[in-house]
N, C-alpha and C. Protein backbone atom coordinates (compact mmCIF):
# COMPACT_ATOMS: atom_id res chain seq x y z
N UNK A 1 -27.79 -116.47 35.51
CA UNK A 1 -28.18 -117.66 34.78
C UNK A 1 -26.93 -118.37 34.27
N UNK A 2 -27.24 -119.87 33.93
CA UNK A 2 -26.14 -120.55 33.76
C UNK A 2 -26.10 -120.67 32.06
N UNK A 3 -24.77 -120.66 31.48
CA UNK A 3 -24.91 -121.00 30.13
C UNK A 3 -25.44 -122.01 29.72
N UNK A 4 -25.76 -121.98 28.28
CA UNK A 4 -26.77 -123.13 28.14
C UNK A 4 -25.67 -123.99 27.55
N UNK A 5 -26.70 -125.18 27.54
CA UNK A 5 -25.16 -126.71 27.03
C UNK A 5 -24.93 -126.69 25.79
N UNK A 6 -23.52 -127.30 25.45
CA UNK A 6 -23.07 -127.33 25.05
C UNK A 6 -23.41 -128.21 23.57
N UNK A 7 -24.07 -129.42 23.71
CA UNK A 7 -24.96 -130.32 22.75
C UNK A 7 -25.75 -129.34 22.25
N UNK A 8 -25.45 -129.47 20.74
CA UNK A 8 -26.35 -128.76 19.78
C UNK A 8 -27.66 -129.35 19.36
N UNK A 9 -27.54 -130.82 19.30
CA UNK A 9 -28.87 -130.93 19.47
C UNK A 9 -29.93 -130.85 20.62
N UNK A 10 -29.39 -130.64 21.66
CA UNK A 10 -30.58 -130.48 22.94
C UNK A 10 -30.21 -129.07 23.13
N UNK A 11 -29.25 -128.28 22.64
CA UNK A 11 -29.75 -126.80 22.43
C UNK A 11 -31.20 -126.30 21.62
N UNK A 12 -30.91 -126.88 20.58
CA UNK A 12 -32.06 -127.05 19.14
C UNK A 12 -33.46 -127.43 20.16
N UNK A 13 -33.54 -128.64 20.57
CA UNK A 13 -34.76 -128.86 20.96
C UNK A 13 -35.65 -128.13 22.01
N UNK A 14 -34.08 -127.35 22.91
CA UNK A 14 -35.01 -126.92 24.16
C UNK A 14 -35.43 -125.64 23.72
N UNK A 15 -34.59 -125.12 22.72
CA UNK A 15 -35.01 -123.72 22.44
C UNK A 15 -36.00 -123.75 21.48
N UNK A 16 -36.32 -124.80 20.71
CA UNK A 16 -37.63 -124.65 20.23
C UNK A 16 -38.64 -125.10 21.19
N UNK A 17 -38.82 -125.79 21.99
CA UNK A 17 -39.96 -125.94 23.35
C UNK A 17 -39.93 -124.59 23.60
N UNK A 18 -38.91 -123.81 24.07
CA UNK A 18 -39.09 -122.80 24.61
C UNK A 18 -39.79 -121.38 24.17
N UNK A 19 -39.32 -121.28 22.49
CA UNK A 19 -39.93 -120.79 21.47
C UNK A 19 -41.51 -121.28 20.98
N UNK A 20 -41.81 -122.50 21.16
CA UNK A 20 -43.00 -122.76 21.33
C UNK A 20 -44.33 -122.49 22.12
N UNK A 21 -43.22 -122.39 23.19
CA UNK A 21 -44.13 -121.74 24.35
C UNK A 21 -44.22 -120.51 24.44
N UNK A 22 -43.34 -119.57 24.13
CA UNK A 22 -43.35 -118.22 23.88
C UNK A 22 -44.14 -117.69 22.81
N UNK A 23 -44.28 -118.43 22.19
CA UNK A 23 -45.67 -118.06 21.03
C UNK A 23 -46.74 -117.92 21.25
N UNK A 24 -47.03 -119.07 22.73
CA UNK A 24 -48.75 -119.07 22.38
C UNK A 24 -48.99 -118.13 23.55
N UNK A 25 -48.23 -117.68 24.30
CA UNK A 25 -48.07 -116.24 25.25
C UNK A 25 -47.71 -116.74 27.18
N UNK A 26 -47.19 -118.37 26.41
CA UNK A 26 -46.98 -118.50 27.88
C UNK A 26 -46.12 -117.92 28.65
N UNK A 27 -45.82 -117.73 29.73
CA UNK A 27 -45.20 -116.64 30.90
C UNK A 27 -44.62 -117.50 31.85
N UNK A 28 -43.01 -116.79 32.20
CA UNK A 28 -41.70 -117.11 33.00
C UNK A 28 -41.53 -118.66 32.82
N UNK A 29 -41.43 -118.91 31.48
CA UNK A 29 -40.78 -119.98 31.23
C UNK A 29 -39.13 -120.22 31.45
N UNK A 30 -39.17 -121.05 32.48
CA UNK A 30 -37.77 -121.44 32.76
C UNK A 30 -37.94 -122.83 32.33
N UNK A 31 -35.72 -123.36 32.25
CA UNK A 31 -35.51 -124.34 32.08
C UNK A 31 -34.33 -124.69 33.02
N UNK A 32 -34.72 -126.02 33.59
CA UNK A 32 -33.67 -126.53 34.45
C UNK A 32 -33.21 -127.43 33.80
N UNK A 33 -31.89 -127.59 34.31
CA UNK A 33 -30.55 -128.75 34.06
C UNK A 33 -30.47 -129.61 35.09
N UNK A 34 -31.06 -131.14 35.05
CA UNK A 34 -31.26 -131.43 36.06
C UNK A 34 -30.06 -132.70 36.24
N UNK A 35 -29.55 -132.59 35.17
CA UNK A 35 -28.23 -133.75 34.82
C UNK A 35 -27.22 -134.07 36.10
N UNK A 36 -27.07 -133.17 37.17
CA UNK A 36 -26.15 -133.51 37.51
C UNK A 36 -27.07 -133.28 39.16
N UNK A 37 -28.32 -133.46 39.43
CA UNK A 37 -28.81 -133.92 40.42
C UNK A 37 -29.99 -135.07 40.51
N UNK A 38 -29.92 -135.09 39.41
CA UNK A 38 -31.33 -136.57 39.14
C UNK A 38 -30.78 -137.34 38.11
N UNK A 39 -30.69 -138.67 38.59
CA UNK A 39 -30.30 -139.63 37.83
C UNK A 39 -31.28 -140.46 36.78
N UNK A 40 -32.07 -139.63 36.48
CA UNK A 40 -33.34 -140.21 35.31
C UNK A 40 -34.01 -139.03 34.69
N UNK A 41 -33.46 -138.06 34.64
CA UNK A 41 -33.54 -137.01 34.09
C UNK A 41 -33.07 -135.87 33.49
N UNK A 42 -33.57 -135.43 32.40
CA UNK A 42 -32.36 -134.58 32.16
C UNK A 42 -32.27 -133.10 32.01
N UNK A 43 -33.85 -132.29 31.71
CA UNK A 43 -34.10 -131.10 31.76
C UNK A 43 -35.71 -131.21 32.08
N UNK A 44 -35.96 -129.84 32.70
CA UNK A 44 -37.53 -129.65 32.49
C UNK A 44 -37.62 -128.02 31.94
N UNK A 45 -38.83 -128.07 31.66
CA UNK A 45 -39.18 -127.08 30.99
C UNK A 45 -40.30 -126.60 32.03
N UNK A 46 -40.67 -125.84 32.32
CA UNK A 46 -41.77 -125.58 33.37
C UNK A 46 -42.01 -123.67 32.52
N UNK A 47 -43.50 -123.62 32.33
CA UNK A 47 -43.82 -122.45 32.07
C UNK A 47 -45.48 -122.48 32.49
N UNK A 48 -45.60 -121.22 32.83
CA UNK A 48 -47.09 -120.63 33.25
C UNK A 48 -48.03 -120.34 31.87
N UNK A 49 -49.33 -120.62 32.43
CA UNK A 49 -50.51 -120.56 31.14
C UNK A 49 -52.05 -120.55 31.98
N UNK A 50 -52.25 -120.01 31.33
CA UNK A 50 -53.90 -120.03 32.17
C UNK A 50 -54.99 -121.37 32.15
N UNK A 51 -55.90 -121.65 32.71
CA UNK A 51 -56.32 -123.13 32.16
C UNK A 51 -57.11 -123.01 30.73
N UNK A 52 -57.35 -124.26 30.63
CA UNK A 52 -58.54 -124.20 29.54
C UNK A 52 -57.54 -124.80 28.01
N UNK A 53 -58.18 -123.25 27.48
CA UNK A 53 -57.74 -123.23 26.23
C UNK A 53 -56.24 -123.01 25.88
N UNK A 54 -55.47 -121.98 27.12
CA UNK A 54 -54.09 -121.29 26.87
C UNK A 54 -53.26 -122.84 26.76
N UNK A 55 -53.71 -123.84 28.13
CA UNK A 55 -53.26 -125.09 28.29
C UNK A 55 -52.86 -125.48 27.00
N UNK A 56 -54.06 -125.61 26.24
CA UNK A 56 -54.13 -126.69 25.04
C UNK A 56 -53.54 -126.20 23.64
N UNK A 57 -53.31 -124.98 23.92
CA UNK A 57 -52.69 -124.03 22.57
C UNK A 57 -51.22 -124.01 22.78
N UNK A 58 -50.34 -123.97 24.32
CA UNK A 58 -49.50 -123.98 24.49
C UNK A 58 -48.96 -125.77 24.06
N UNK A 59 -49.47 -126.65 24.47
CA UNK A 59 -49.19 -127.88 24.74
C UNK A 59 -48.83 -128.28 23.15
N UNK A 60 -50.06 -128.00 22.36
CA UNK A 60 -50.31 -128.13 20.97
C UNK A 60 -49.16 -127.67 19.89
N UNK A 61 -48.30 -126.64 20.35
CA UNK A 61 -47.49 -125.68 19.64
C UNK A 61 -46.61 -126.02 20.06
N UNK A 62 -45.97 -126.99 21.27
CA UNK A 62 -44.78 -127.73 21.96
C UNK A 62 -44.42 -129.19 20.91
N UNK A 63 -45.41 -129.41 21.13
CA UNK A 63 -45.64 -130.98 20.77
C UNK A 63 -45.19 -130.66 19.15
N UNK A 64 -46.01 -129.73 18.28
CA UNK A 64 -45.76 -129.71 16.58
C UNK A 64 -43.74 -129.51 16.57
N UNK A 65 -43.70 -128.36 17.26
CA UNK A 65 -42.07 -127.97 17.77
C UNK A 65 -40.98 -128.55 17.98
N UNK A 66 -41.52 -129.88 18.73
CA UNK A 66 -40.38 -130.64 19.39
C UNK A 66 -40.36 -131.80 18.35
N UNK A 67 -41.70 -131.95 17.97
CA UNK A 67 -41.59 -133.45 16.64
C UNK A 67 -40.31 -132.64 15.78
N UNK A 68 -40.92 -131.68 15.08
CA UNK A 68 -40.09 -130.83 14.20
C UNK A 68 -38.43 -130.83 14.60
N UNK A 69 -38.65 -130.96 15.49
CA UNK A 69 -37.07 -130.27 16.33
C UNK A 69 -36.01 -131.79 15.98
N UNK A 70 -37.02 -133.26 16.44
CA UNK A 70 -36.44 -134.28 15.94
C UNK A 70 -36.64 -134.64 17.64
N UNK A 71 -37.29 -134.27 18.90
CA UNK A 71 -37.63 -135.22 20.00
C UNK A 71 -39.02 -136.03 19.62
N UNK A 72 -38.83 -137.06 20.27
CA UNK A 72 -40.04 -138.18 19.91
C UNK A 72 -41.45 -137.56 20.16
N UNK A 73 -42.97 -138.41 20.03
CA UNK A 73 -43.83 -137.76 20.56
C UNK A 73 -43.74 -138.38 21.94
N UNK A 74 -44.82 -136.89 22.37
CA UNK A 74 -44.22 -136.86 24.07
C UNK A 74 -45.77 -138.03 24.30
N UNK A 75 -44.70 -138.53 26.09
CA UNK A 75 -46.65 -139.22 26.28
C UNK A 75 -46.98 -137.97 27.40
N UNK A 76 -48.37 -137.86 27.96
CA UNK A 76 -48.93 -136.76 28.53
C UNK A 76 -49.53 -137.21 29.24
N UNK A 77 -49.39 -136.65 30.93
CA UNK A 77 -50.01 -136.97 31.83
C UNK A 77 -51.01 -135.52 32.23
N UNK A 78 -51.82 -135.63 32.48
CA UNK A 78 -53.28 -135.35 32.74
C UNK A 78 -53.81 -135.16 31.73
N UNK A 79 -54.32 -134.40 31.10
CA UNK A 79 -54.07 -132.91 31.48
C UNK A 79 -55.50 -132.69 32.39
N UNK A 80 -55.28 -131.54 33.17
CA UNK A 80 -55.95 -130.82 33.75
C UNK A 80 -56.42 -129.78 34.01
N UNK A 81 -57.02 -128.91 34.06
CA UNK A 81 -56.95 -127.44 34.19
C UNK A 81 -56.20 -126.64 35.18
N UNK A 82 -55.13 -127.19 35.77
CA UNK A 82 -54.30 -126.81 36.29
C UNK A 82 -52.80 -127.26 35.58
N UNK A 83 -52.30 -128.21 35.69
CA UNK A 83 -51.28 -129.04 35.17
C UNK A 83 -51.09 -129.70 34.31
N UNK A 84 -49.84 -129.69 33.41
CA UNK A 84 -50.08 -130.62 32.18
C UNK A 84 -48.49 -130.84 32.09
N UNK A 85 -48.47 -132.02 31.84
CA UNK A 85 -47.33 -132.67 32.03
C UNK A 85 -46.76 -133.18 30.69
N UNK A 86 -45.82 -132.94 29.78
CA UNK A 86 -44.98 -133.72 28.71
C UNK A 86 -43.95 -134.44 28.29
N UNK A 87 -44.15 -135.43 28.17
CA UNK A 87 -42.45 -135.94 28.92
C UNK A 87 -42.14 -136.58 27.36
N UNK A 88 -40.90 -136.08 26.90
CA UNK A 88 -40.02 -136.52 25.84
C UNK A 88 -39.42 -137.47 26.43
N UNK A 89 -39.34 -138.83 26.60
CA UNK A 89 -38.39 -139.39 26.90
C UNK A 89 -38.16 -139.25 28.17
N UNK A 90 -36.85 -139.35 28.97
CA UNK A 90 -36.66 -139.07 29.74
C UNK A 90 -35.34 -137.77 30.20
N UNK A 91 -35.71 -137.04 28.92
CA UNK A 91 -34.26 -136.36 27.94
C UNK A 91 -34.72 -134.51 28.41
N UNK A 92 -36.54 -134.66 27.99
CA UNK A 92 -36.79 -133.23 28.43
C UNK A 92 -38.51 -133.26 29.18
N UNK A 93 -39.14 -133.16 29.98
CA UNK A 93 -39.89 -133.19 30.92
C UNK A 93 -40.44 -131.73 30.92
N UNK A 94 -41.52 -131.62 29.59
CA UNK A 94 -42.39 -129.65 29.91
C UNK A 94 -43.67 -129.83 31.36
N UNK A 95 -43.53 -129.15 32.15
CA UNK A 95 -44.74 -128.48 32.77
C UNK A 95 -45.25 -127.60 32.40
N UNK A 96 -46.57 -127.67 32.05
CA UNK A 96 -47.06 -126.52 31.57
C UNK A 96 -48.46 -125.93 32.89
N UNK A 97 -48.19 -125.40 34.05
CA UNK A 97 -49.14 -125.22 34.80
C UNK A 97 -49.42 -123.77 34.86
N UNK A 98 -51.06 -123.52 35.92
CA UNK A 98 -51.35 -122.30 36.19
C UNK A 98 -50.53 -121.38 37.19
N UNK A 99 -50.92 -120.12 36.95
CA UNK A 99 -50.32 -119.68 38.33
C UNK A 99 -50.05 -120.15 39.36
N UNK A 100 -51.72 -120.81 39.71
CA UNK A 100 -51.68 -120.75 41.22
C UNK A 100 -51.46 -122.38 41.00
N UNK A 101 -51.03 -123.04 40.84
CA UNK A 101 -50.41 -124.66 40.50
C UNK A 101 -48.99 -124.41 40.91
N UNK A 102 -48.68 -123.28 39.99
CA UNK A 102 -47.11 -123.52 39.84
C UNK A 102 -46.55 -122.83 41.36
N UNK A 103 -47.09 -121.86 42.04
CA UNK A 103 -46.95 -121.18 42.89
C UNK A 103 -47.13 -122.69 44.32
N UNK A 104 -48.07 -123.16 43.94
CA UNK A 104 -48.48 -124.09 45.14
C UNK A 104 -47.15 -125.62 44.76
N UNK A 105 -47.07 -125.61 43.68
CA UNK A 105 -46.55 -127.09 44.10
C UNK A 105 -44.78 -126.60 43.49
N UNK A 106 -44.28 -125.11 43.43
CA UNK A 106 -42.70 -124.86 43.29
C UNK A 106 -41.82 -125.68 42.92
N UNK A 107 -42.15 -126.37 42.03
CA UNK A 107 -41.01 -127.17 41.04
C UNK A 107 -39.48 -126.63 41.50
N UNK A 108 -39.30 -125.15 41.03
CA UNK A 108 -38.34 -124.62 41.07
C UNK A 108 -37.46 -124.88 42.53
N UNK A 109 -38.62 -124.36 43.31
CA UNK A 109 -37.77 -124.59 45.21
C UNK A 109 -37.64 -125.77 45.37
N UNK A 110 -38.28 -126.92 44.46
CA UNK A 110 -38.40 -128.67 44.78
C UNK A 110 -36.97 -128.96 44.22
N UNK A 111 -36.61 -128.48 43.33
CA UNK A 111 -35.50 -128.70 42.24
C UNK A 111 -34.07 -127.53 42.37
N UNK A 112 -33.90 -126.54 43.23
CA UNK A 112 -33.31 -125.47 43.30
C UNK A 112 -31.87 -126.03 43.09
N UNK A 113 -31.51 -127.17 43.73
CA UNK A 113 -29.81 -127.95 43.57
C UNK A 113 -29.86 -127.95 41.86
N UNK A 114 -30.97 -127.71 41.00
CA UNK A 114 -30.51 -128.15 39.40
C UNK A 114 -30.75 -126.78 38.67
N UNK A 115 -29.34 -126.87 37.90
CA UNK A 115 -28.73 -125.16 37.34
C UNK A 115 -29.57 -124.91 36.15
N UNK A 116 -30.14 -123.27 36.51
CA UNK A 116 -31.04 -122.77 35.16
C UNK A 116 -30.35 -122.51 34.48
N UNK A 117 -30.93 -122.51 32.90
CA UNK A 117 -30.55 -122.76 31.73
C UNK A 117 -31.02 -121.14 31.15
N UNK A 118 -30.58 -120.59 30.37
CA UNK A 118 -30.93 -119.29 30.23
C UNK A 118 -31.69 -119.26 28.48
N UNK A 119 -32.26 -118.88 28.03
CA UNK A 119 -32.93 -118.93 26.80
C UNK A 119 -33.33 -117.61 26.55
N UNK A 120 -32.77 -116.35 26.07
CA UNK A 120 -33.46 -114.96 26.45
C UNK A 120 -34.48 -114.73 25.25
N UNK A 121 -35.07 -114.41 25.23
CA UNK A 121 -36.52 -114.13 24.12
C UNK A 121 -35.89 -112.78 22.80
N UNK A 122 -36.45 -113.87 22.00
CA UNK A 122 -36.20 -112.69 20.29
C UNK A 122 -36.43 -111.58 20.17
C-alpha cells in the first residue's frame, strides 16, 4: 500500500469516511488516489455493504462524518439496493455497493493506474 497524503486536511476527511464506514460494519473498504490519473477527480472511497438497510446506515454515518470532518454535503446518486453513490465535490467520490455490484462492475480493475491509499483499522 501506498502512504497516505500528505494534506492534513484530506487526511482528516478520508479517514473519517473511512472510520465511518467501519462502524456501521462495512467490509474491504479501500481508498484510491486518483490525482494523478483523472483530471476531475480526486479520491474514491469504495466499500462493501449489504442492500437495504446496511446501505442506509453506512451512507447515514458517512454523510454525519464528513459534514463533521468540514467536506460539504454530498449530492447522491441512486440509491439503490445495489449501489450508492456520494460525491463530495469533486475532492472525494464514496461507493458504497454490494458484493455482487462491486464484484460485477470492479471499480478497482476500472481504476488500477490510481495508487491505494492505506487507512489500517483501530
Amino acid at each position: 500500500m501506498t502512504q497516505i497524503p500528505t494534506d492534513q486536511t484530506i487526511l482528516h476527511q478520508l479517514q473519517a469516511i473511512v472510520d465511518a464506514a467501519r462502524e456501521r460494519r462495512a467490509e474491504n473498504v479501500v481508498v484510491l488516489d486518483l490525482s494523478e490519473v483523472s483530471t476531475t477527480l480526486d479520491y474514491f472511497v469504495i466499500a462493501t455493504a449489504t442492500a437495504g438497510l446496511q446501505l442506509n446506515a453506512v451512507q447515514e454515518n458517512i454523510r454525519q462524518k464528513a459534514l463533521e470532518s468540514g467536506l460539504p454535503y454530498p449530492t447522491v446518486e441512486g440509491p439503490s439496493e445495489r449501489w450508492l453513490l456520494m460525491a463530495f465535490g469533486a475532492s472525494i467520490v464514496v461507493h458504497l455497493m454490494t458484493r455482487e455490484a462491486r464484484e460485477y462492475y470492479d471499480l478497482e480493475g476500472l481504476w488500477s493506474d490510481a495508487r491505494p491509499l492505506d487507512f489500517p483499522e483501530a
